[in-house]
N, C-alpha and C. Protein backbone atom coordinates (compact mmCIF):
# COMPACT_ATOMS: atom_id res chain seq x y z
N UNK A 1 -11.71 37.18 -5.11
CA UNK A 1 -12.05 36.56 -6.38
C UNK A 1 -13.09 35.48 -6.13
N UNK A 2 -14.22 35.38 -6.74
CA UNK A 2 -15.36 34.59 -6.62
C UNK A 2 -14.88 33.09 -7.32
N UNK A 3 -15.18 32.08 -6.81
CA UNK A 3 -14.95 30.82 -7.60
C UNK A 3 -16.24 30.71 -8.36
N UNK A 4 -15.77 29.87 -9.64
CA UNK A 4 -16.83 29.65 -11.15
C UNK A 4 -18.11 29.21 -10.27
N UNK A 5 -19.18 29.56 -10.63
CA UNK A 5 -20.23 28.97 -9.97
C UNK A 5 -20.97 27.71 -10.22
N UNK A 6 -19.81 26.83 -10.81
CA UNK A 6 -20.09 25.37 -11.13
C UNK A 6 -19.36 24.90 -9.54
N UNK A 7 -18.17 25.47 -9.31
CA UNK A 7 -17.81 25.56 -7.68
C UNK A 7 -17.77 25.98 -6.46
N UNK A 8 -18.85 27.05 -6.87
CA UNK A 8 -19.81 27.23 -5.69
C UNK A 8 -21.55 26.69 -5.24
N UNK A 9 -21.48 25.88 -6.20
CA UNK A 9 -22.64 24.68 -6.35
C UNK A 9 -22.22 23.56 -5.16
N UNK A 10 -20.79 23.71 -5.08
CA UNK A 10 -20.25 22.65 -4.94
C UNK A 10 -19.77 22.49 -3.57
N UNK A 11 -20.07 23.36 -2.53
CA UNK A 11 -19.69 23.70 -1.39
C UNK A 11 -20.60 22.95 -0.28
N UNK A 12 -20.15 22.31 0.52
CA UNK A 12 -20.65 21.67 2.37
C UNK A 12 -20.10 22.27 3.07
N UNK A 13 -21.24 21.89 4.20
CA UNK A 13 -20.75 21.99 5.63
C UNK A 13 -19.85 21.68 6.02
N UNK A 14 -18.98 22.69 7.07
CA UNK A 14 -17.67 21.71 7.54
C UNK A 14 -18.35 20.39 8.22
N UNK A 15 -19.37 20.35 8.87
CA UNK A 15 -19.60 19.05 9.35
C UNK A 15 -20.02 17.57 8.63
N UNK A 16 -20.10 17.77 7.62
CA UNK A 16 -20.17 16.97 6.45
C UNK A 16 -18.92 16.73 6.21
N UNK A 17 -18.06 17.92 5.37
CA UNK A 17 -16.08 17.39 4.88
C UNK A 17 -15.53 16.44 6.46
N UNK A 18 -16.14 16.82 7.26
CA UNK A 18 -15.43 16.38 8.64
C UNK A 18 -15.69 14.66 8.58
N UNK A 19 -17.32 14.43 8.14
CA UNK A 19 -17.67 13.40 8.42
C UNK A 19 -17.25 12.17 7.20
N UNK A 20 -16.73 13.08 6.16
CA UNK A 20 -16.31 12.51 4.72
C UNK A 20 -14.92 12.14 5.41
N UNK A 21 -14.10 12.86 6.05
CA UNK A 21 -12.43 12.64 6.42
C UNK A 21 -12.79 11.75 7.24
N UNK A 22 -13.41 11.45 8.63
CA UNK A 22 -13.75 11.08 9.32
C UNK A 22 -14.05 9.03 8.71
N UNK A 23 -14.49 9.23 7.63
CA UNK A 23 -15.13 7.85 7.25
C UNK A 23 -13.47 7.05 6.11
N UNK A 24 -12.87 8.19 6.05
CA UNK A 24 -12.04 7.32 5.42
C UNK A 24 -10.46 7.41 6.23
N UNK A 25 -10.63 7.68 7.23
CA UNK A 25 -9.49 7.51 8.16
C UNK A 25 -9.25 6.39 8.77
N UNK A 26 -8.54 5.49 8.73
CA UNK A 26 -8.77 3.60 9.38
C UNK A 26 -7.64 4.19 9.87
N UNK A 27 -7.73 3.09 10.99
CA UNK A 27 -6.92 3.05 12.48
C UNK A 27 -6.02 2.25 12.06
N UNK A 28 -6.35 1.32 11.37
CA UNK A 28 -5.11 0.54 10.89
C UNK A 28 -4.65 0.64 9.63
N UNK A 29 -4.49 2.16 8.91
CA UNK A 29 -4.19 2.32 8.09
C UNK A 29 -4.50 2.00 6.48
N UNK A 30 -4.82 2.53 5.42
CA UNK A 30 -5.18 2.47 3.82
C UNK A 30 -4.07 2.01 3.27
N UNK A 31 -2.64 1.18 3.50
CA UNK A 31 -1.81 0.96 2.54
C UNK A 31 -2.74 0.03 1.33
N UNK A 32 -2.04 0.72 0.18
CA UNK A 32 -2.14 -0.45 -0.99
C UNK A 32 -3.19 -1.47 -1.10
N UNK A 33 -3.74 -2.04 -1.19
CA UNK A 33 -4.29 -3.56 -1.00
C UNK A 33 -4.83 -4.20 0.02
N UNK A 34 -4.73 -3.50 1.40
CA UNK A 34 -5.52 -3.27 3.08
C UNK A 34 -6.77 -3.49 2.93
N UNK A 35 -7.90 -4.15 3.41
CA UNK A 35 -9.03 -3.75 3.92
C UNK A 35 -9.49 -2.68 3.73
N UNK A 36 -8.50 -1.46 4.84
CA UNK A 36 -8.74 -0.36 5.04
C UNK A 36 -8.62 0.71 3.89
N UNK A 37 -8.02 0.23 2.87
CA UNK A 37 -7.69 1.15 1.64
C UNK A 37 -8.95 0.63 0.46
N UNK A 38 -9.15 -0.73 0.69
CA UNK A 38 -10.51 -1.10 -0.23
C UNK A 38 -12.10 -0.62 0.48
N UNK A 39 -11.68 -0.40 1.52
CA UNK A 39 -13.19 0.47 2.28
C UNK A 39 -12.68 1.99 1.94
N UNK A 40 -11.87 2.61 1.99
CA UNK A 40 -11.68 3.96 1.45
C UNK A 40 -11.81 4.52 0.26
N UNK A 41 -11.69 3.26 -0.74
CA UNK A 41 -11.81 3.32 -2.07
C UNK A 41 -13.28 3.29 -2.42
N UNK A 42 -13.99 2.46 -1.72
CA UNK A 42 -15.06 2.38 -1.97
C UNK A 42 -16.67 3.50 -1.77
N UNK A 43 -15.61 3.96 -0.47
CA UNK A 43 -16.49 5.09 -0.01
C UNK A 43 -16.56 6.64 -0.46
N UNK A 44 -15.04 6.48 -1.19
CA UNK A 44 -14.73 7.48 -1.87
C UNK A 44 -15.75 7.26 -3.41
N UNK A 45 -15.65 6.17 -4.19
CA UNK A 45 -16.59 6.28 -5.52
C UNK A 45 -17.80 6.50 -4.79
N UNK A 46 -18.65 6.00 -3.89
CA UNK A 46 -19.91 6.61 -3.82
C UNK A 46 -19.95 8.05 -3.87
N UNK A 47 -19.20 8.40 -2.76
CA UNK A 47 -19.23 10.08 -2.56
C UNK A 47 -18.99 10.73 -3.66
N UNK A 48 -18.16 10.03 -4.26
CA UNK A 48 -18.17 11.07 -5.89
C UNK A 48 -19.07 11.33 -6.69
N UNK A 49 -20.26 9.74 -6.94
CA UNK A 49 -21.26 9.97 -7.24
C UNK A 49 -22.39 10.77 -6.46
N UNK A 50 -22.39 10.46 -5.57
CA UNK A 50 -23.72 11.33 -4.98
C UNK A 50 -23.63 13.04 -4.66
N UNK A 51 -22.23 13.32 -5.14
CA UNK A 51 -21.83 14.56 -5.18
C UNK A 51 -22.10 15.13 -6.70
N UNK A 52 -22.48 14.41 -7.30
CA UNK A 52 -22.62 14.64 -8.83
C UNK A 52 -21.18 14.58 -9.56
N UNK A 53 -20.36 14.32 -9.08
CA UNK A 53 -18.99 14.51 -10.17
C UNK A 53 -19.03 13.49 -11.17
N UNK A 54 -18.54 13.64 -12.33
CA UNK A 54 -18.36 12.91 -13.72
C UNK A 54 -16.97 11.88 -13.58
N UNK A 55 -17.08 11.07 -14.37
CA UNK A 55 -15.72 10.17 -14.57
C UNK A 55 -14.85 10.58 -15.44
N UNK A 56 -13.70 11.04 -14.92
CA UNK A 56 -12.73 11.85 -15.78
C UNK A 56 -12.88 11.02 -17.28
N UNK A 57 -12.42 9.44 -17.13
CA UNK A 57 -12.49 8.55 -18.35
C UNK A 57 -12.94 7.04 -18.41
N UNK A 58 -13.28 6.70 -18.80
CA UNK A 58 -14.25 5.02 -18.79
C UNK A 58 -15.48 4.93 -18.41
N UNK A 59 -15.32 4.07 -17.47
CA UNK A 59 -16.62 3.72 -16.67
C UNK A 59 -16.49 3.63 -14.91
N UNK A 60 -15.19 4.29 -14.32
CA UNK A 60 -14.74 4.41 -13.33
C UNK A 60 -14.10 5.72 -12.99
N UNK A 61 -14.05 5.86 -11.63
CA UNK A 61 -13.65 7.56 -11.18
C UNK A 61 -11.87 6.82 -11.48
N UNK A 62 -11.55 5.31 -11.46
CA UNK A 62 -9.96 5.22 -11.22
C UNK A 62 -9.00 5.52 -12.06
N UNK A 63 -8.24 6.24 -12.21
CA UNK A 63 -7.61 6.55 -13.02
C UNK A 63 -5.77 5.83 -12.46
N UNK A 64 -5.56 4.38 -13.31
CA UNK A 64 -4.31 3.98 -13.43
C UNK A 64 -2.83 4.22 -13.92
N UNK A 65 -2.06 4.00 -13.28
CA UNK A 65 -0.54 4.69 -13.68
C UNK A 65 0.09 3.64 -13.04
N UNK A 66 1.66 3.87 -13.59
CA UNK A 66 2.99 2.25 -12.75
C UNK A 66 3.31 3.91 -11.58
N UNK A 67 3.43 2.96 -11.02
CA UNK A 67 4.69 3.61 -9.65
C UNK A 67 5.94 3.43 -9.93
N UNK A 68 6.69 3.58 -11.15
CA UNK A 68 8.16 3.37 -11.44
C UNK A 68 8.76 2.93 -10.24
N UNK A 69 8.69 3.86 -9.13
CA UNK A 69 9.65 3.63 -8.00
C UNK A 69 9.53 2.51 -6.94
N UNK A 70 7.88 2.17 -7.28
CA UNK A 70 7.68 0.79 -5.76
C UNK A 70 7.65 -0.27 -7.27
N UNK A 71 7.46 -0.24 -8.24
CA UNK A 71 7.60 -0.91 -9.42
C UNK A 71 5.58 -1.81 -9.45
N UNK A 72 5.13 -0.80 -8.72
CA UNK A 72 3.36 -1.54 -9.01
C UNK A 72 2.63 -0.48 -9.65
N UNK A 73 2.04 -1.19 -9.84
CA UNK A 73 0.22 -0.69 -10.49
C UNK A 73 -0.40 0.25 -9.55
N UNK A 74 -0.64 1.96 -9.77
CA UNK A 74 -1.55 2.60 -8.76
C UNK A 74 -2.64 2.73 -9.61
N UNK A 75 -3.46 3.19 -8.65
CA UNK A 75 -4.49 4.51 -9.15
C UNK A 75 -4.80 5.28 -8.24
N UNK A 76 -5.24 6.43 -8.75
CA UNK A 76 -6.01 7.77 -8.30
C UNK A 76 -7.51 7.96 -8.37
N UNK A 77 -8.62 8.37 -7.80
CA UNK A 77 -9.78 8.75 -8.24
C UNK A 77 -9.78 9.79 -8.42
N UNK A 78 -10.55 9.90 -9.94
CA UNK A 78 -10.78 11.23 -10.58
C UNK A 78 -11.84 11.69 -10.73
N UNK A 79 -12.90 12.91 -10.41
CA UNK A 79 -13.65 13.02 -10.13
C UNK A 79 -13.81 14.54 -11.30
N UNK A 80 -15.15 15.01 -12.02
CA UNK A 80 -14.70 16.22 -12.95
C UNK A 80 -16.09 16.80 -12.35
N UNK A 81 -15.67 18.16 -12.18
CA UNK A 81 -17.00 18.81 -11.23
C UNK A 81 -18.19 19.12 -12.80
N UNK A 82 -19.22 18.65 -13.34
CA UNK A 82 -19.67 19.58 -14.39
C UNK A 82 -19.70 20.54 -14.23
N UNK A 83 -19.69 21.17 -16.01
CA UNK A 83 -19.61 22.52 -16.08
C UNK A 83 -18.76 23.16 -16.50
């Protein structure tokens, strides 16, 4: 089965996805509120933009929700392929 060809626009090199995993992997870990999770966050909205993806809603890829269970504030980045 062929994927939509709005997602086969959308395809890299493994040595690129490698170098994308590669940049947001910290040694000392992305928890919550870390350094390492505000450099992951950050590197992640560029890449979304320069990949062309849309902002699911606002003016940000972040998309907020409660964590009922740790009782905080998350978010997710949301990224919408056009098309």
């Amino acid at each position: 089965m062929e994927p939509p060809e709005n997602l086969r626009q959308m395809t890299m090199p493994s040595d690129t996805l490698r170098a994308d995993v590669m940049a947001i992997c910290e040694p000392k870990g992305r928890m919550v509120g870390s350094p390492g999770h505000a450099r992951a966050r950050a590197y992640l909205e560029r890449r979304f933009g320069e990949l062309g993806l849309t902002r699911y809603r606002g003016e940000s890829f972040a998309l907020s929700f409660r964590n009922s269970s740790a009782g905080v504030e998350s978010q997710n980045l949301v990224g919408v392929i056009p098309g």
